[in-house]
N, C-alpha and C. Protein backbone atom coordinates (compact mmCIF):
# COMPACT_ATOMS: atom_id res chain seq x y z
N UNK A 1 -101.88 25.45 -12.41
CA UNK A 1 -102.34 26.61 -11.68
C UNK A 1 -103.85 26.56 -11.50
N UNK A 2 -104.87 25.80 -12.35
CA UNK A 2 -105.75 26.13 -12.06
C UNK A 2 -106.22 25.25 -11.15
N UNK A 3 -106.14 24.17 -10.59
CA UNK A 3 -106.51 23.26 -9.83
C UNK A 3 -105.95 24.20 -8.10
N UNK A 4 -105.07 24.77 -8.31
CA UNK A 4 -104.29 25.49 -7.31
C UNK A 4 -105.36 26.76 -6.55
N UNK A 5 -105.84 27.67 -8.49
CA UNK A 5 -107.30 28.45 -8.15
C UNK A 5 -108.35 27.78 -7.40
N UNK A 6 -108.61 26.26 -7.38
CA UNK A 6 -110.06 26.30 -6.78
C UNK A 6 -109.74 25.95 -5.71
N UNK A 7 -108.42 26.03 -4.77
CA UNK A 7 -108.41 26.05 -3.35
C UNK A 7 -108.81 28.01 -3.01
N UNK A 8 -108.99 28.38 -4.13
CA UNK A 8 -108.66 30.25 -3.47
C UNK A 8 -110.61 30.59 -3.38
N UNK A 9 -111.70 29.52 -3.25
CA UNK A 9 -113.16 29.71 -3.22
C UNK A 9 -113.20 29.73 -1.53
N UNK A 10 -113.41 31.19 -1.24
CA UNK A 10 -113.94 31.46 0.08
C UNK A 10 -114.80 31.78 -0.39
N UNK A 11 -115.60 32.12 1.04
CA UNK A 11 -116.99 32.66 1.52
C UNK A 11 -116.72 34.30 1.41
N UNK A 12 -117.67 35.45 1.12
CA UNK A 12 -116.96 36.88 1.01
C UNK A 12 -117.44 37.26 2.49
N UNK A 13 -117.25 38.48 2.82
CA UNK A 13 -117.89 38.84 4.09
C UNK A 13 -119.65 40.02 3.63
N UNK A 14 -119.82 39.61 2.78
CA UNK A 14 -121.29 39.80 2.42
C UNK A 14 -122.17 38.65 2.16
N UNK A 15 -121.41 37.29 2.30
CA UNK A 15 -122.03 36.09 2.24
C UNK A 15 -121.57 35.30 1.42
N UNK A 16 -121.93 35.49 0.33
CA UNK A 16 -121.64 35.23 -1.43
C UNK A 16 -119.98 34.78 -1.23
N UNK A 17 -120.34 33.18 -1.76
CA UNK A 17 -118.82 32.54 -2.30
C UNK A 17 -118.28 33.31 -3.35
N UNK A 18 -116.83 33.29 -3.32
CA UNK A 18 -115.85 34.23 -4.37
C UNK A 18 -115.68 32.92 -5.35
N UNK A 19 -115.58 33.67 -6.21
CA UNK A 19 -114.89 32.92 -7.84
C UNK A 19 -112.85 33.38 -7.51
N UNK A 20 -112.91 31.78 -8.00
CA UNK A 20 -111.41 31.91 -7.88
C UNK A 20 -110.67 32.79 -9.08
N UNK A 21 -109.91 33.57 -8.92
CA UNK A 21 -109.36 34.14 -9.94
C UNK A 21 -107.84 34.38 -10.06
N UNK A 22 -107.33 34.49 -11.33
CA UNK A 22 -105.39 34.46 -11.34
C UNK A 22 -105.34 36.31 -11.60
N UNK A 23 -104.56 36.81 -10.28
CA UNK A 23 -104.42 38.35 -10.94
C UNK A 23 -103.32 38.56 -11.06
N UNK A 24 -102.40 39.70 -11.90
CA UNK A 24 -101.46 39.80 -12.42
C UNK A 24 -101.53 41.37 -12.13
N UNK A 25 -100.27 41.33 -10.81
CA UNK A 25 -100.25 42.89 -10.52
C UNK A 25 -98.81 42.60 -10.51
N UNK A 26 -97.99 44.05 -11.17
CA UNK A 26 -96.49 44.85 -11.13
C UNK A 26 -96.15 43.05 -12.22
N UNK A 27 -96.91 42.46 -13.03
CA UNK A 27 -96.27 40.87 -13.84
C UNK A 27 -96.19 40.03 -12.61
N UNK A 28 -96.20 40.33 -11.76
CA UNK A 28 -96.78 38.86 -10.40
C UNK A 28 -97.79 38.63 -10.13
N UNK A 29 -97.98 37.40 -10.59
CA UNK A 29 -99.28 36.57 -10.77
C UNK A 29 -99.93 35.87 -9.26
N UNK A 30 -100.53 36.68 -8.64
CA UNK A 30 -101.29 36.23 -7.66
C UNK A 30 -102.58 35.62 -7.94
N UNK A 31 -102.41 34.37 -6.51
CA UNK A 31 -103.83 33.85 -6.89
C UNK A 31 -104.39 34.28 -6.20
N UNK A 32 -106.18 34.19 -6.08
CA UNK A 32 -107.03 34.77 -5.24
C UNK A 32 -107.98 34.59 -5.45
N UNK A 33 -109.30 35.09 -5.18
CA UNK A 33 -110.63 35.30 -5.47
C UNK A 33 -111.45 37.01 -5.17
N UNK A 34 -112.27 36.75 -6.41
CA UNK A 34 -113.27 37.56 -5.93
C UNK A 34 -114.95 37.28 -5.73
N UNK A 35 -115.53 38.36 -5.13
CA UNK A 35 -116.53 38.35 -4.92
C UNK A 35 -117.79 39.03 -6.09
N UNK A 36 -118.40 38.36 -6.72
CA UNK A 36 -119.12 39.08 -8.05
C UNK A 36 -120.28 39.66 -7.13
N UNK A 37 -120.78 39.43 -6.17
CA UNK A 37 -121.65 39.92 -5.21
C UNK A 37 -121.52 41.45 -5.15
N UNK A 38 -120.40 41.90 -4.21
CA UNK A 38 -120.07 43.29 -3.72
C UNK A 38 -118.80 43.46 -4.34
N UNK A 39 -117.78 42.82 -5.15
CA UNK A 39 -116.69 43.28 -5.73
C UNK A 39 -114.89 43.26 -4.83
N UNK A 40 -115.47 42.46 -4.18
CA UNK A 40 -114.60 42.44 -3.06
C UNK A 40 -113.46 41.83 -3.47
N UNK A 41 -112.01 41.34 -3.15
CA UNK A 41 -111.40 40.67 -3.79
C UNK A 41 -110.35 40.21 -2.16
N UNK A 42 -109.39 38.85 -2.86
CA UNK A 42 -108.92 38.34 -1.86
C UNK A 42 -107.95 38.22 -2.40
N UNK A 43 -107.19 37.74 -1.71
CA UNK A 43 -105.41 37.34 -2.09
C UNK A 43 -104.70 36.23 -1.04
N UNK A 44 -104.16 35.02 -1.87
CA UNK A 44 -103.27 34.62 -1.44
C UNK A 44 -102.05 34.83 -0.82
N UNK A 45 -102.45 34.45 0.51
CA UNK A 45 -101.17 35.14 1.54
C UNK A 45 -99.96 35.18 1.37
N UNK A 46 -99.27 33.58 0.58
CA UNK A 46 -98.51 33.39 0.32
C UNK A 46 -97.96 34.34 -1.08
N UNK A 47 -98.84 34.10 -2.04
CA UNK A 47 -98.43 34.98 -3.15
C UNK A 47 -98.16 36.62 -2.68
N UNK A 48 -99.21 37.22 -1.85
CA UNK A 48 -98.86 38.89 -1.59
C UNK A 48 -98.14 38.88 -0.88
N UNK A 49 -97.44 37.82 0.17
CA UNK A 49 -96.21 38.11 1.05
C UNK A 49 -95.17 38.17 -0.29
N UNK A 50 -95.17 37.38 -1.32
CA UNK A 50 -94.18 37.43 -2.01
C UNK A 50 -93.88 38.80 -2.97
N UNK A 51 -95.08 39.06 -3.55
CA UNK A 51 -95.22 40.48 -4.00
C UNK A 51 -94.92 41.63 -3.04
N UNK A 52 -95.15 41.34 -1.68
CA UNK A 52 -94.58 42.63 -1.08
C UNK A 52 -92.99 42.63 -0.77
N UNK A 53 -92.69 41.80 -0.63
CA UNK A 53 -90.63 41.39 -0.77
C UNK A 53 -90.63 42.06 -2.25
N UNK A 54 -91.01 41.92 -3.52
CA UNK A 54 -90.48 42.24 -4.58
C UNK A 54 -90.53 43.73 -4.54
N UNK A 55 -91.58 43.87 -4.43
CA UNK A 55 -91.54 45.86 -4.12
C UNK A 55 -91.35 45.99 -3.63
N UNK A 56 -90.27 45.36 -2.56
CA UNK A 56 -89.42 46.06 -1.20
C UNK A 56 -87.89 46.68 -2.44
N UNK A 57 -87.67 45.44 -2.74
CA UNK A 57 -86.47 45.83 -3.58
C UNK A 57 -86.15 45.84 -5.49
N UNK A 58 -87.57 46.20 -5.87
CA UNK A 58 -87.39 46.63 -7.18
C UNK A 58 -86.93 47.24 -8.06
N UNK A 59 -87.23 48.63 -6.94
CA UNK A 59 -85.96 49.92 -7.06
C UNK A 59 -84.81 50.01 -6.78
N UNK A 60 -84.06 49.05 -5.72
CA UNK A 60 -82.62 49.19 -5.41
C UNK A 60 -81.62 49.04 -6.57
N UNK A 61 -80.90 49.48 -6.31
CA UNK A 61 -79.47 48.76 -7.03
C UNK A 61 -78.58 47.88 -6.26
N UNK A 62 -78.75 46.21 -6.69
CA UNK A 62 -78.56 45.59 -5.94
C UNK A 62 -76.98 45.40 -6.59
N UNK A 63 -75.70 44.73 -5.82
CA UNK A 63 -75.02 44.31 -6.44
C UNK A 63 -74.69 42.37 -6.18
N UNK A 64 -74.03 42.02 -6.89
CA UNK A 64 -73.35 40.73 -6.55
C UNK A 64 -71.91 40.30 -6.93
N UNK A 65 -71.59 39.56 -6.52
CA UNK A 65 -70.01 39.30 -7.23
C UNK A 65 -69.61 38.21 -7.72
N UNK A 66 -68.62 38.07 -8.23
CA UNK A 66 -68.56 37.37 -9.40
C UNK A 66 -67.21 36.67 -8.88
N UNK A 67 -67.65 34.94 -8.91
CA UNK A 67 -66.24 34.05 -8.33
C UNK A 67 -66.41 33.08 -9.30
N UNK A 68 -65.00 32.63 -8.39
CA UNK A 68 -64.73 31.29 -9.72
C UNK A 68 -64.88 30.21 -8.63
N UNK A 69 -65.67 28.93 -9.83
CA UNK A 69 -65.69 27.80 -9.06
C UNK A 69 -65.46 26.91 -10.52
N UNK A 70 -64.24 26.01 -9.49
CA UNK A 70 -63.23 25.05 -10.74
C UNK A 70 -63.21 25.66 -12.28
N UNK A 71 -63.55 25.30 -12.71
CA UNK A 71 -63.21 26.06 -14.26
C UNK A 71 -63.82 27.46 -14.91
N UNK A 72 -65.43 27.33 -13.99
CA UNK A 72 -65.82 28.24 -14.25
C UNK A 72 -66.63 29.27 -13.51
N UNK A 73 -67.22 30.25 -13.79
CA UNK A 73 -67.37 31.80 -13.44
C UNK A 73 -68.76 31.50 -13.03
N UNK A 74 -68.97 32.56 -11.61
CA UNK A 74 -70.28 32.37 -11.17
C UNK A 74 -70.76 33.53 -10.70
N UNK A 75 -72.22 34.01 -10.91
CA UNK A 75 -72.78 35.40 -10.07
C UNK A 75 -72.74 35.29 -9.03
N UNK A 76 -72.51 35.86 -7.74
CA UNK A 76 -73.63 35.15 -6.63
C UNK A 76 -74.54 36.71 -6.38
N UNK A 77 -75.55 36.07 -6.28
CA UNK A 77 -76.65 36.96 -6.06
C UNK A 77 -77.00 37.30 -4.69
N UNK A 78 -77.39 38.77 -4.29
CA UNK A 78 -77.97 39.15 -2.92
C UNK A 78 -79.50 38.18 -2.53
N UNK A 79 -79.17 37.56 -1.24
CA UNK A 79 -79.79 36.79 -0.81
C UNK A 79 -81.56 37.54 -0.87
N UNK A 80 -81.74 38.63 -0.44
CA UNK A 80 -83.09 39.36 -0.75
C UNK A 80 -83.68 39.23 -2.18
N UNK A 81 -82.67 39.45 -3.24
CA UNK A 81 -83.00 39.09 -4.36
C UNK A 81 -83.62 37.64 -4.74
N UNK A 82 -82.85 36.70 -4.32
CA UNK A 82 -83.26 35.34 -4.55
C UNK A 82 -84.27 35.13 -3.81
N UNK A 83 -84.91 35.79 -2.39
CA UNK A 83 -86.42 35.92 -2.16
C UNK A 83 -87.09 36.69 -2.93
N UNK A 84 -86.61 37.89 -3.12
CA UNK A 84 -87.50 37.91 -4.11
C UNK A 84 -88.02 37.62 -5.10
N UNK A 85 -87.31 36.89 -5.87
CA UNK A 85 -87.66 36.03 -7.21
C UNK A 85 -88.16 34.78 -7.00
N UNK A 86 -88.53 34.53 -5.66
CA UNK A 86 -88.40 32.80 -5.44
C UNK A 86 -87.17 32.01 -5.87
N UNK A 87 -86.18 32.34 -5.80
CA UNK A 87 -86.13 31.16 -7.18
C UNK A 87 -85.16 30.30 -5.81
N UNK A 88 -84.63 28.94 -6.68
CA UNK A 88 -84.04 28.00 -6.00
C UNK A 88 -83.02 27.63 -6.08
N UNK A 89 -81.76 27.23 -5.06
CA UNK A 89 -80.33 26.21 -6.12
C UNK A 89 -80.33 25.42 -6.87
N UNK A 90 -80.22 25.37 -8.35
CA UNK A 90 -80.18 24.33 -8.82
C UNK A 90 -81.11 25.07 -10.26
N UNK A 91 -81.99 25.88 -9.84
CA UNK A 91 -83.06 26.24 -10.96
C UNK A 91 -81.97 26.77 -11.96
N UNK A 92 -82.93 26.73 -12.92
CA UNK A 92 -82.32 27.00 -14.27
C UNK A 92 -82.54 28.87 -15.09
N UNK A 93 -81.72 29.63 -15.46
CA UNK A 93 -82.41 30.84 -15.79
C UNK A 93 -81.48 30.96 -16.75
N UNK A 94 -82.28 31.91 -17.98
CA UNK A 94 -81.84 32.11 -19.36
C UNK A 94 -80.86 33.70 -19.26
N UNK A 95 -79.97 33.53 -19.95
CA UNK A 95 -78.94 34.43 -19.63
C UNK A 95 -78.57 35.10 -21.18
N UNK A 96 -78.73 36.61 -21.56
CA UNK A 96 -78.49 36.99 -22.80
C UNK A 96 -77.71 38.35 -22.64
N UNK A 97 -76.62 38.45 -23.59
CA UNK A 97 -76.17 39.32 -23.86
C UNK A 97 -76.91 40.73 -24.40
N UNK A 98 -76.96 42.03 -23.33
CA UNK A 98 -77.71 42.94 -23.92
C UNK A 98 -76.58 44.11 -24.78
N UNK A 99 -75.43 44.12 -24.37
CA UNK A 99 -74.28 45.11 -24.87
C UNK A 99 -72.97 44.71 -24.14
N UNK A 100 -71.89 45.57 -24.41
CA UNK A 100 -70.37 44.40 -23.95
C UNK A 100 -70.36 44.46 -22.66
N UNK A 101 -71.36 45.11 -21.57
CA UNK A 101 -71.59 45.52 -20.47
C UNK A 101 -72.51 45.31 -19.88
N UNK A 102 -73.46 44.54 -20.46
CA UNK A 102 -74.75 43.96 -19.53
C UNK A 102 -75.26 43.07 -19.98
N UNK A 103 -75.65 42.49 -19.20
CA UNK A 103 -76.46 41.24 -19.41
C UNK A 103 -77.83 40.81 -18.90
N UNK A 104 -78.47 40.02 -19.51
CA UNK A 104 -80.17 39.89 -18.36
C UNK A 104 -80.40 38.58 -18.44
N UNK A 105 -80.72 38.46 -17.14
CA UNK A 105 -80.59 37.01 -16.30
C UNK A 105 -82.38 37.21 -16.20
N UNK A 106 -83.26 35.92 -17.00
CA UNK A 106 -84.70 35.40 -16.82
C UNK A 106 -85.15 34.32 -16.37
N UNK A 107 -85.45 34.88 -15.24
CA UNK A 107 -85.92 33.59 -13.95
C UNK A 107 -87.28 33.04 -14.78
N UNK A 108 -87.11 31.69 -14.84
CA UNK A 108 -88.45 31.11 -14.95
C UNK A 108 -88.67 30.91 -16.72
């Protein structure tokens, strides 16, 4: 990540180059920069497009359903969800029993 920060050194619009910085808003870690000049701050487009999909659907109650493939049992998840999490086919996520009725699935 940090080699990733020193692509985020713009110019501010008071002049003064920004210091690259990692911010961590709602636990999503955007990269960006700021400006120590006037206080200004920037954001990676890519990262706040992604943060604004997640607070599109943070609050919903999403559902998914549950199939079988050959022997065994699978979620499938609402496609908005899997933008919102980034995540990918194939990625890996930790899965724990919270009570005989729920469970929590940790991306990443």
């Amino acid at each position: 990540m940090k080699s990733e920060l020193s692509k985020e050194k713009i110019k501010c619009q008071c002049g003064k180059w920004t210091k690259p910085k990692e911010f961590n808003i709602d636990g999503i870690k955007i990269r960006g920069s700021e400006c120590s000049a006037c206080g200004e701050t920037y954001f990676n487009a890519e990262d706040a497009n992604q943060a604004l999909i997640y607070n599109k659907i943070k609050n919903e109650v999403l559902t998914g359903k549950v199939a079988k493939s050959g022997n065994s049992f699978v979620v499938r998840l609402p496609k908005r969800l899997v933008e919102a999490l980034n995540l990918t086919a194939g990625e890996t996520v930790t899965i724990s029993v919270e009570n005989p009725r729920t469970v929590k699935i940790v991306c990443g």
